[in-house]
PDB file of N, CA and C in Angstrom:
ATOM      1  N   UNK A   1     -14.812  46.815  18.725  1.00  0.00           N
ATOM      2  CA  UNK A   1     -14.049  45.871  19.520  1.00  0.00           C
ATOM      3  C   UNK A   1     -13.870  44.549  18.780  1.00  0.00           C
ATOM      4  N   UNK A   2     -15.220  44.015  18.226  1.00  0.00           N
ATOM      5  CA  UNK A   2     -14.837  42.856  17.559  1.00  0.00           C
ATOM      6  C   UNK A   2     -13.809  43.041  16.442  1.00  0.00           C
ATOM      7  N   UNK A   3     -13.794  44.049  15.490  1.00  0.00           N
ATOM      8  CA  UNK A   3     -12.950  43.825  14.624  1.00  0.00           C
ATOM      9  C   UNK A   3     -11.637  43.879  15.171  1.00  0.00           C
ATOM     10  N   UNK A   4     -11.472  44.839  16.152  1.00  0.00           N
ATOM     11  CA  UNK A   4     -10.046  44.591  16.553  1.00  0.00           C
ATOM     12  C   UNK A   4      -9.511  43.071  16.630  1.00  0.00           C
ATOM     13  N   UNK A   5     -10.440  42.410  17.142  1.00  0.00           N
ATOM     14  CA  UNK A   5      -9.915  41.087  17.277  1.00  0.00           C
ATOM     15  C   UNK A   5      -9.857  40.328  15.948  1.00  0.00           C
ATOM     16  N   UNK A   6     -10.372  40.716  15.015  1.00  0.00           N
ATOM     17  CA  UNK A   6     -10.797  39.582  13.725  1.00  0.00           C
ATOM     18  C   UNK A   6      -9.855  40.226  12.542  1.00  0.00           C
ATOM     19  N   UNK A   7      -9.057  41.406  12.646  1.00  0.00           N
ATOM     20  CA  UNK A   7      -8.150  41.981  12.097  1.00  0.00           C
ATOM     21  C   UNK A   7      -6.737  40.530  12.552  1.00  0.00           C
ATOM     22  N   UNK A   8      -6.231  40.966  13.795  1.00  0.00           N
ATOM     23  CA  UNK A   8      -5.002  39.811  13.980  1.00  0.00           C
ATOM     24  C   UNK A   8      -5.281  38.355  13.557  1.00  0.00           C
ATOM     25  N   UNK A   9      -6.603  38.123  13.922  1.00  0.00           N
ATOM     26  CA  UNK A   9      -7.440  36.947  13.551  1.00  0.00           C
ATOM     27  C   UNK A   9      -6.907  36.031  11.962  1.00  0.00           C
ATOM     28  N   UNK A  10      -7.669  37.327  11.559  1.00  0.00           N
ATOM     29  CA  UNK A  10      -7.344  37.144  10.042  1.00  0.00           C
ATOM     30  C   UNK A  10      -5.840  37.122   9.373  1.00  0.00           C
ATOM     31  N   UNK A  11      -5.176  37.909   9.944  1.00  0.00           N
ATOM     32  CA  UNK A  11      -3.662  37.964   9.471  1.00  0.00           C
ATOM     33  C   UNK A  11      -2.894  36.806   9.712  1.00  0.00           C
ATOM     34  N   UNK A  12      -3.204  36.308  10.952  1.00  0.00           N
ATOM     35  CA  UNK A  12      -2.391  34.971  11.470  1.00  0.00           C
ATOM     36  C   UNK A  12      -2.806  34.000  10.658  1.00  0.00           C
ATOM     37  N   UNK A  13      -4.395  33.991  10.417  1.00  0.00           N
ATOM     38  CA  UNK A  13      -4.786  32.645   9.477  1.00  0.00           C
ATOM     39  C   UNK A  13      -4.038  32.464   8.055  1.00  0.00           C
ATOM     40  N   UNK A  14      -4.216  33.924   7.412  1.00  0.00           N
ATOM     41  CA  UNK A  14      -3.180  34.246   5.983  1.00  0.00           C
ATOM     42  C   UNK A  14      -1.997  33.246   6.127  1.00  0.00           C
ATOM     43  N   UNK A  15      -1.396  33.242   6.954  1.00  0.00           N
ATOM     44  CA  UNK A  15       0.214  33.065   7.244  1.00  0.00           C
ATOM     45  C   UNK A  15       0.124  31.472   7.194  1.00  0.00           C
ATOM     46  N   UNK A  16      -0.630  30.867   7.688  1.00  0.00           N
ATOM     47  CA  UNK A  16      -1.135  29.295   7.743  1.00  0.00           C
ATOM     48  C   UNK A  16      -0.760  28.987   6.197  1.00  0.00           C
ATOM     49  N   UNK A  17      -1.094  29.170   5.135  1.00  0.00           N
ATOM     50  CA  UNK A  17      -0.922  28.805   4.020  1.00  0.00           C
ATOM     51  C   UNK A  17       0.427  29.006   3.398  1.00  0.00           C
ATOM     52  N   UNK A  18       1.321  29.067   3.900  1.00  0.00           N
ATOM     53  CA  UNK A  18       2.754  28.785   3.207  1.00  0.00           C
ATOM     54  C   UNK A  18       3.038  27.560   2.339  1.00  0.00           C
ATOM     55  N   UNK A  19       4.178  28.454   1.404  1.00  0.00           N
ATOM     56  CA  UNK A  19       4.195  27.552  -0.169  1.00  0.00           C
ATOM     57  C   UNK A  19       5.414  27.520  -0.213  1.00  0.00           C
ATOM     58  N   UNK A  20       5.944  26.362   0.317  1.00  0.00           N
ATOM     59  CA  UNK A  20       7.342  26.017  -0.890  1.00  0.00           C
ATOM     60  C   UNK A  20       7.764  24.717  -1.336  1.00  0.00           C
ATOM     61  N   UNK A  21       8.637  24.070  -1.445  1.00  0.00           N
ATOM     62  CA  UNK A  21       9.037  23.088  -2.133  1.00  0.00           C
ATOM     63  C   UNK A  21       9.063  21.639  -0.709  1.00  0.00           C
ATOM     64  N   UNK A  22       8.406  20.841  -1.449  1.00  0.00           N
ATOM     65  CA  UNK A  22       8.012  19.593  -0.698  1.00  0.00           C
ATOM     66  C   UNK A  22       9.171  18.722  -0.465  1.00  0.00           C
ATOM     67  N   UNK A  23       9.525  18.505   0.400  1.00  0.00           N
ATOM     68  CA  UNK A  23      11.206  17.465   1.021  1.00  0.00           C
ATOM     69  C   UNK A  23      10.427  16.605   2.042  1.00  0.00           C
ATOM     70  N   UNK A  24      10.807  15.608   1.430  1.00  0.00           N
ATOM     71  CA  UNK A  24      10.331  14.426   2.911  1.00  0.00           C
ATOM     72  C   UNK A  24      10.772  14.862   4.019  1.00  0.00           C
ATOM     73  N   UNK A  25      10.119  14.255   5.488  1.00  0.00           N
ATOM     74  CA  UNK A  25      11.060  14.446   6.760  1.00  0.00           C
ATOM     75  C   UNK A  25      12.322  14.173   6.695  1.00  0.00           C
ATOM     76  N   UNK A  26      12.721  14.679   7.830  1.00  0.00           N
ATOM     77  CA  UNK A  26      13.724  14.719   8.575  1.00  0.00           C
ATOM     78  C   UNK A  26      14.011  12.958   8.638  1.00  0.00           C
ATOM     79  N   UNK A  27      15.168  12.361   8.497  1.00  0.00           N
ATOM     80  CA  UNK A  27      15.206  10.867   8.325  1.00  0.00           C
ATOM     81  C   UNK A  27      15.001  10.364   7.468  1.00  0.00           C
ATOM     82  N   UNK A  28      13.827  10.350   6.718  1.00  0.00           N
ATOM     83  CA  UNK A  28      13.037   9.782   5.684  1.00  0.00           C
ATOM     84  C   UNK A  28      14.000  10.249   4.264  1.00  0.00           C
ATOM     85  N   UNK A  29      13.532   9.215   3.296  1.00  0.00           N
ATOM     86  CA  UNK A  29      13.811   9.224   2.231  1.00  0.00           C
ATOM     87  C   UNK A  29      12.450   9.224   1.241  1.00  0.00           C
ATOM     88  N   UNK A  30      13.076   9.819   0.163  1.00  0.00           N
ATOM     89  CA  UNK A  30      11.704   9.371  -1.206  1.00  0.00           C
ATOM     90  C   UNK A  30      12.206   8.026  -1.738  1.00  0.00           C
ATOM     91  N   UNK A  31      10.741   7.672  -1.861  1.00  0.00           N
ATOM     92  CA  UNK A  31      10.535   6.269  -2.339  1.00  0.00           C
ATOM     93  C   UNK A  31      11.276   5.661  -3.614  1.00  0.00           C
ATOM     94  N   UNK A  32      12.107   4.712  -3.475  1.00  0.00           N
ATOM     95  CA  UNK A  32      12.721   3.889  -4.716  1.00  0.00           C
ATOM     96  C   UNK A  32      12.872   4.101  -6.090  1.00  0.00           C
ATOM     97  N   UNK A  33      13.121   4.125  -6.805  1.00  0.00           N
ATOM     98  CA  UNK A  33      12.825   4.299  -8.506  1.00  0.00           C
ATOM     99  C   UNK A  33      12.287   3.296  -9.173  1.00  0.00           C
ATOM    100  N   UNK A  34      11.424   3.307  -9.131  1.00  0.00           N
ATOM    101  CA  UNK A  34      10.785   1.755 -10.025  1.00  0.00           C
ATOM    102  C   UNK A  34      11.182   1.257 -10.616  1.00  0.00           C
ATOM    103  N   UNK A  35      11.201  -0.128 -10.988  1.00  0.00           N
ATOM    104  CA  UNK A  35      11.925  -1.032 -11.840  1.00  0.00           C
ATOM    105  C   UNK A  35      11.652  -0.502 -13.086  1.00  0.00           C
ATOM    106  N   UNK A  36      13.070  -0.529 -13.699  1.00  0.00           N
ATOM    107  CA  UNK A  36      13.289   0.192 -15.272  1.00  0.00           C
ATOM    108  C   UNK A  36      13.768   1.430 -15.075  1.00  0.00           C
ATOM    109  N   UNK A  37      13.423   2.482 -14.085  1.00  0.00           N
ATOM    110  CA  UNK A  37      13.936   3.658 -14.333  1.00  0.00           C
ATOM    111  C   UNK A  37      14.883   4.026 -13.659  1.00  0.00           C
ATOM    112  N   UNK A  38      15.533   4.851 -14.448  1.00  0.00           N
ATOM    113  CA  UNK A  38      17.466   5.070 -13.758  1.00  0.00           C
ATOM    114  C   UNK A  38      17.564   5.953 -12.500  1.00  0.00           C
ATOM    115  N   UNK A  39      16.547   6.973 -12.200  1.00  0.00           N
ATOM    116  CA  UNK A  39      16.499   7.737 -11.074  1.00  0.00           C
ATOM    117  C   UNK A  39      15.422   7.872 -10.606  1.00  0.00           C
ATOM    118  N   UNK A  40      15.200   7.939  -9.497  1.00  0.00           N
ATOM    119  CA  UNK A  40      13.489   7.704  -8.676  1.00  0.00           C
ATOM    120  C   UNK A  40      13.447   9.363  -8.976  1.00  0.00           C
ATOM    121  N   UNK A  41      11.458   9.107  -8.843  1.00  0.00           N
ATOM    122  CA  UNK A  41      11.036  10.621  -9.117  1.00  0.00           C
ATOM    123  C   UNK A  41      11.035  11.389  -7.834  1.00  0.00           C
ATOM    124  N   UNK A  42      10.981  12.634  -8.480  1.00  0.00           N
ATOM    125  CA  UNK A  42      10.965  13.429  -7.158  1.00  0.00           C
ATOM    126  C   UNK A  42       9.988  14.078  -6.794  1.00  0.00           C
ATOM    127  N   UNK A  43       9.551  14.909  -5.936  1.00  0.00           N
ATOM    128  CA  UNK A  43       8.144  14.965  -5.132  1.00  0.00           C
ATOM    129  C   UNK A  43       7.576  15.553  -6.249  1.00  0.00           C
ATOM    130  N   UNK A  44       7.507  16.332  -7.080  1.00  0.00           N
ATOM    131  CA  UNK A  44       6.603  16.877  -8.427  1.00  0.00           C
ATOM    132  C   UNK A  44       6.044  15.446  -8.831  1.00  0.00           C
ATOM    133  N   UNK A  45       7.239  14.801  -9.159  1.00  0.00           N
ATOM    134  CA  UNK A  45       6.447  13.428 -10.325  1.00  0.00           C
ATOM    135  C   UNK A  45       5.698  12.878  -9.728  1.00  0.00           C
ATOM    136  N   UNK A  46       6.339  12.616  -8.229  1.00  0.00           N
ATOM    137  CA  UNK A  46       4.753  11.881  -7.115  1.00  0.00           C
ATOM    138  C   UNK A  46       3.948  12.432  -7.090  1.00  0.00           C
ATOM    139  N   UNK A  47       3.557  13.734  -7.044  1.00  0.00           N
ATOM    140  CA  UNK A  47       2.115  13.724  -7.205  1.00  0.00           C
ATOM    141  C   UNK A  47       1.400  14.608  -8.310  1.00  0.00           C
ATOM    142  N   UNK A  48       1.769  13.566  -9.420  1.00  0.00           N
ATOM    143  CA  UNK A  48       1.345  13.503 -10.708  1.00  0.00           C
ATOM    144  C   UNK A  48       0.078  12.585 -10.887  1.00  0.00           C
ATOM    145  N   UNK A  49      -0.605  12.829 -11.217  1.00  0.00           N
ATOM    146  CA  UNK A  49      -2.123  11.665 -11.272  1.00  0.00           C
ATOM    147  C   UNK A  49      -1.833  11.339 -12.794  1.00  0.00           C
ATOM    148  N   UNK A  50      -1.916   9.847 -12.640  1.00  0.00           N
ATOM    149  CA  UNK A  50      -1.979   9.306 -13.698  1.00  0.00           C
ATOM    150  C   UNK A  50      -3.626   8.856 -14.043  1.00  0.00           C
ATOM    151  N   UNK A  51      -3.960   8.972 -15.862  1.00  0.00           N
ATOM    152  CA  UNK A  51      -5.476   9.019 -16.238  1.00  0.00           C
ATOM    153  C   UNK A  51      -6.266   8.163 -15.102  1.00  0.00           C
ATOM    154  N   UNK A  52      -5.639   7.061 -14.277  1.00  0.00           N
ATOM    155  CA  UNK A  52      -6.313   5.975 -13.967  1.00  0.00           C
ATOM    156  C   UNK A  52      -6.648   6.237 -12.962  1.00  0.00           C
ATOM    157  N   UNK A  53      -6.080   7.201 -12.401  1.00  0.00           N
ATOM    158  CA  UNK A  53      -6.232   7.780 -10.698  1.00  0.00           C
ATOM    159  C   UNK A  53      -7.394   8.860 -10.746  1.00  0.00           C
ATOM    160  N   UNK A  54      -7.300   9.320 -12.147  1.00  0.00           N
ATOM    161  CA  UNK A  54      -8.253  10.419 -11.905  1.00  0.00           C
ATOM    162  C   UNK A  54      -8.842  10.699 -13.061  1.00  0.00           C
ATOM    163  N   UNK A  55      -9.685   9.295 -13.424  1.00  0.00           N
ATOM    164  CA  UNK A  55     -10.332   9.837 -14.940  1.00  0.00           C
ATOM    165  C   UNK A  55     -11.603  10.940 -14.883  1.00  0.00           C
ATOM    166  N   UNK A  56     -12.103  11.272 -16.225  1.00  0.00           N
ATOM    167  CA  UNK A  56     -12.168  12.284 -16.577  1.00  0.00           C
ATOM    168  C   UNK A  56     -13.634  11.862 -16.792  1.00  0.00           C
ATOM    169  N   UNK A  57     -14.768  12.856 -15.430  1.00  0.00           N
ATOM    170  CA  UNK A  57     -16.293  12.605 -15.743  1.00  0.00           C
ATOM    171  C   UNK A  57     -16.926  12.519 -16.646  1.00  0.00           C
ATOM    172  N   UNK A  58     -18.130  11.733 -17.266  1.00  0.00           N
ATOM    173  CA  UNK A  58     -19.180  12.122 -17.828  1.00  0.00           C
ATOM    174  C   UNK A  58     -20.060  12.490 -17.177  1.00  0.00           C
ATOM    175  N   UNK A  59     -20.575  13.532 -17.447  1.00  0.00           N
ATOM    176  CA  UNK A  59     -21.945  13.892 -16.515  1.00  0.00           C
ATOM    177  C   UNK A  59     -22.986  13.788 -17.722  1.00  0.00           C
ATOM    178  N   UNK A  60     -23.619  13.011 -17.861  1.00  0.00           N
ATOM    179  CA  UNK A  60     -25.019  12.687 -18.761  1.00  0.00           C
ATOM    180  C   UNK A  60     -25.945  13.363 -17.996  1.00  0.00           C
ATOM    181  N   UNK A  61     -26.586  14.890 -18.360  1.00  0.00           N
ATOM    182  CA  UNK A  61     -28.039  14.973 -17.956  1.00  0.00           C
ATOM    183  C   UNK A  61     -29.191  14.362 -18.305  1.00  0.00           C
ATOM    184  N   UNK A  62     -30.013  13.893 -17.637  1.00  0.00           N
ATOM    185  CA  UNK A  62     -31.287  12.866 -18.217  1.00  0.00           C
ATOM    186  C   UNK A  62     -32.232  14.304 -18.718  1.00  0.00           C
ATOM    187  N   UNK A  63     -32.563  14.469 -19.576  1.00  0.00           N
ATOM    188  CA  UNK A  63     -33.606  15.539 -20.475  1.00  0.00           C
ATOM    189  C   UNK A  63     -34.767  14.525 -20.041  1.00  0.00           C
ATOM    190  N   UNK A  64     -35.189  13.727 -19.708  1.00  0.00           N
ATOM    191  CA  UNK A  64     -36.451  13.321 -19.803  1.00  0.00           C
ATOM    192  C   UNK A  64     -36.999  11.822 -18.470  1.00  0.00           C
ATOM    193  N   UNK A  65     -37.836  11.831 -17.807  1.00  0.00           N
ATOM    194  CA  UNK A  65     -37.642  10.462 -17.448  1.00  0.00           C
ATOM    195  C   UNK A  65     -38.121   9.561 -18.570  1.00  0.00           C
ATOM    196  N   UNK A  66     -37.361   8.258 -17.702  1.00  0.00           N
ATOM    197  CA  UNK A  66     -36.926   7.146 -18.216  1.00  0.00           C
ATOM    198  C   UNK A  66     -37.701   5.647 -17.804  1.00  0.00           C
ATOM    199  N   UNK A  67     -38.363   4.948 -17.900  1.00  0.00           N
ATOM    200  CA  UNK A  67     -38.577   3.834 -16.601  1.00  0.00           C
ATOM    201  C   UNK A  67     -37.786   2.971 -16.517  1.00  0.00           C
ATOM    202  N   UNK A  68     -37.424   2.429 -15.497  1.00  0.00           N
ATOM    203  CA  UNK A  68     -36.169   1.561 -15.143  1.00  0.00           C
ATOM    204  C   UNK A  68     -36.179   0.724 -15.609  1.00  0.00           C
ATOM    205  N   UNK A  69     -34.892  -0.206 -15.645  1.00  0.00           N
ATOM    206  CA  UNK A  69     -34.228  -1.081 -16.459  1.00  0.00           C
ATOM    207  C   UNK A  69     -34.630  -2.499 -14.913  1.00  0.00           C
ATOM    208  N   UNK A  70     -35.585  -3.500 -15.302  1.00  0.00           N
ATOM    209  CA  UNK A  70     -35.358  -4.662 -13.975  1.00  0.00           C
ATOM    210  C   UNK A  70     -34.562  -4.598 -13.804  1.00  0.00           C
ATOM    211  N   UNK A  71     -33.510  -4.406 -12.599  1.00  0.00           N
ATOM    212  CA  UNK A  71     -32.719  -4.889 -11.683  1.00  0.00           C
ATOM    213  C   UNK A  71     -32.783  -6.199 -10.609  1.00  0.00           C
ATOM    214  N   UNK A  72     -32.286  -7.215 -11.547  1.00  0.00           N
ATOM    215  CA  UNK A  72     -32.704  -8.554 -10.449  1.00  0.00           C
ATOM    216  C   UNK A  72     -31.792  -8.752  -9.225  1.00  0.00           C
ATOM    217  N   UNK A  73     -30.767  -7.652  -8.995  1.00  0.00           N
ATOM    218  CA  UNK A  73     -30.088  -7.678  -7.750  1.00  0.00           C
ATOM    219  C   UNK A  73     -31.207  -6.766  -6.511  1.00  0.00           C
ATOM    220  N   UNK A  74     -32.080  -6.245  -7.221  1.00  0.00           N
ATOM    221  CA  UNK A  74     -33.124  -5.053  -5.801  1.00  0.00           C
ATOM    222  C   UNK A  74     -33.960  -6.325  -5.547  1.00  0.00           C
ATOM    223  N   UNK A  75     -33.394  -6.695  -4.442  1.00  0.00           N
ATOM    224  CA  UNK A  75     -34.382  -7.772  -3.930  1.00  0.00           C
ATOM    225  C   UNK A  75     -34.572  -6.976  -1.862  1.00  0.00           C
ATOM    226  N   UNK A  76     -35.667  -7.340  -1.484  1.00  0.00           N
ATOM    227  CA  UNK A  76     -36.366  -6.866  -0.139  1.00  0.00           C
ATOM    228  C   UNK A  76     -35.523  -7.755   0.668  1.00  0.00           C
ATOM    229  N   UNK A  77     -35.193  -6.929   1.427  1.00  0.00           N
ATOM    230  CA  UNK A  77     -34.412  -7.639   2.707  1.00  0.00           C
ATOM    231  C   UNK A  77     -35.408  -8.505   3.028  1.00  0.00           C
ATOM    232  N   UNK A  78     -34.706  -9.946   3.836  1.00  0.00           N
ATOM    233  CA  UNK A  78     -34.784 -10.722   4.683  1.00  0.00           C
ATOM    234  C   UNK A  78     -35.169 -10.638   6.282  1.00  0.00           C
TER     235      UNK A  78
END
């Protein structure tokens, strides 16, 4: 019995994820072309991350402890 139900379940959820090409609303326009450029971008170029939006981790593992560096900002609450 349960699967009967978790069969349609599942199929309807599949369908939730539709893919196609991004158009502002209804009314709305895409945003301006920035000063200097001859044609504003279109929804691809918007959401393009530029390095600054999304730089690129270091993850340093510590191999060893360390003892801390004074920190004269860790001061005990008031």
């Amino acid at each position: 019995m349960r699967k009967l139900i978790m069969i349609p379940l599942m199929i309807a959820l599949s369908a939730c994820g539709a893919r196609g090409d991004l158009n502002p609303p209804q009314g709305a326009s895409l945003p301006v072309a920035p000063r200097g450029a001859e044609t504003p971008p279109n929804a691809e170029e918007l959401l393009e991350r530029d390095a600054l939006a999304a730089p690129e981790r270091s993850v340093e593992l510590r191999r060893r402890s360390e003892e801390r560096e004074d920190d004269p900002f860790d001061l005990p609450p008031e």
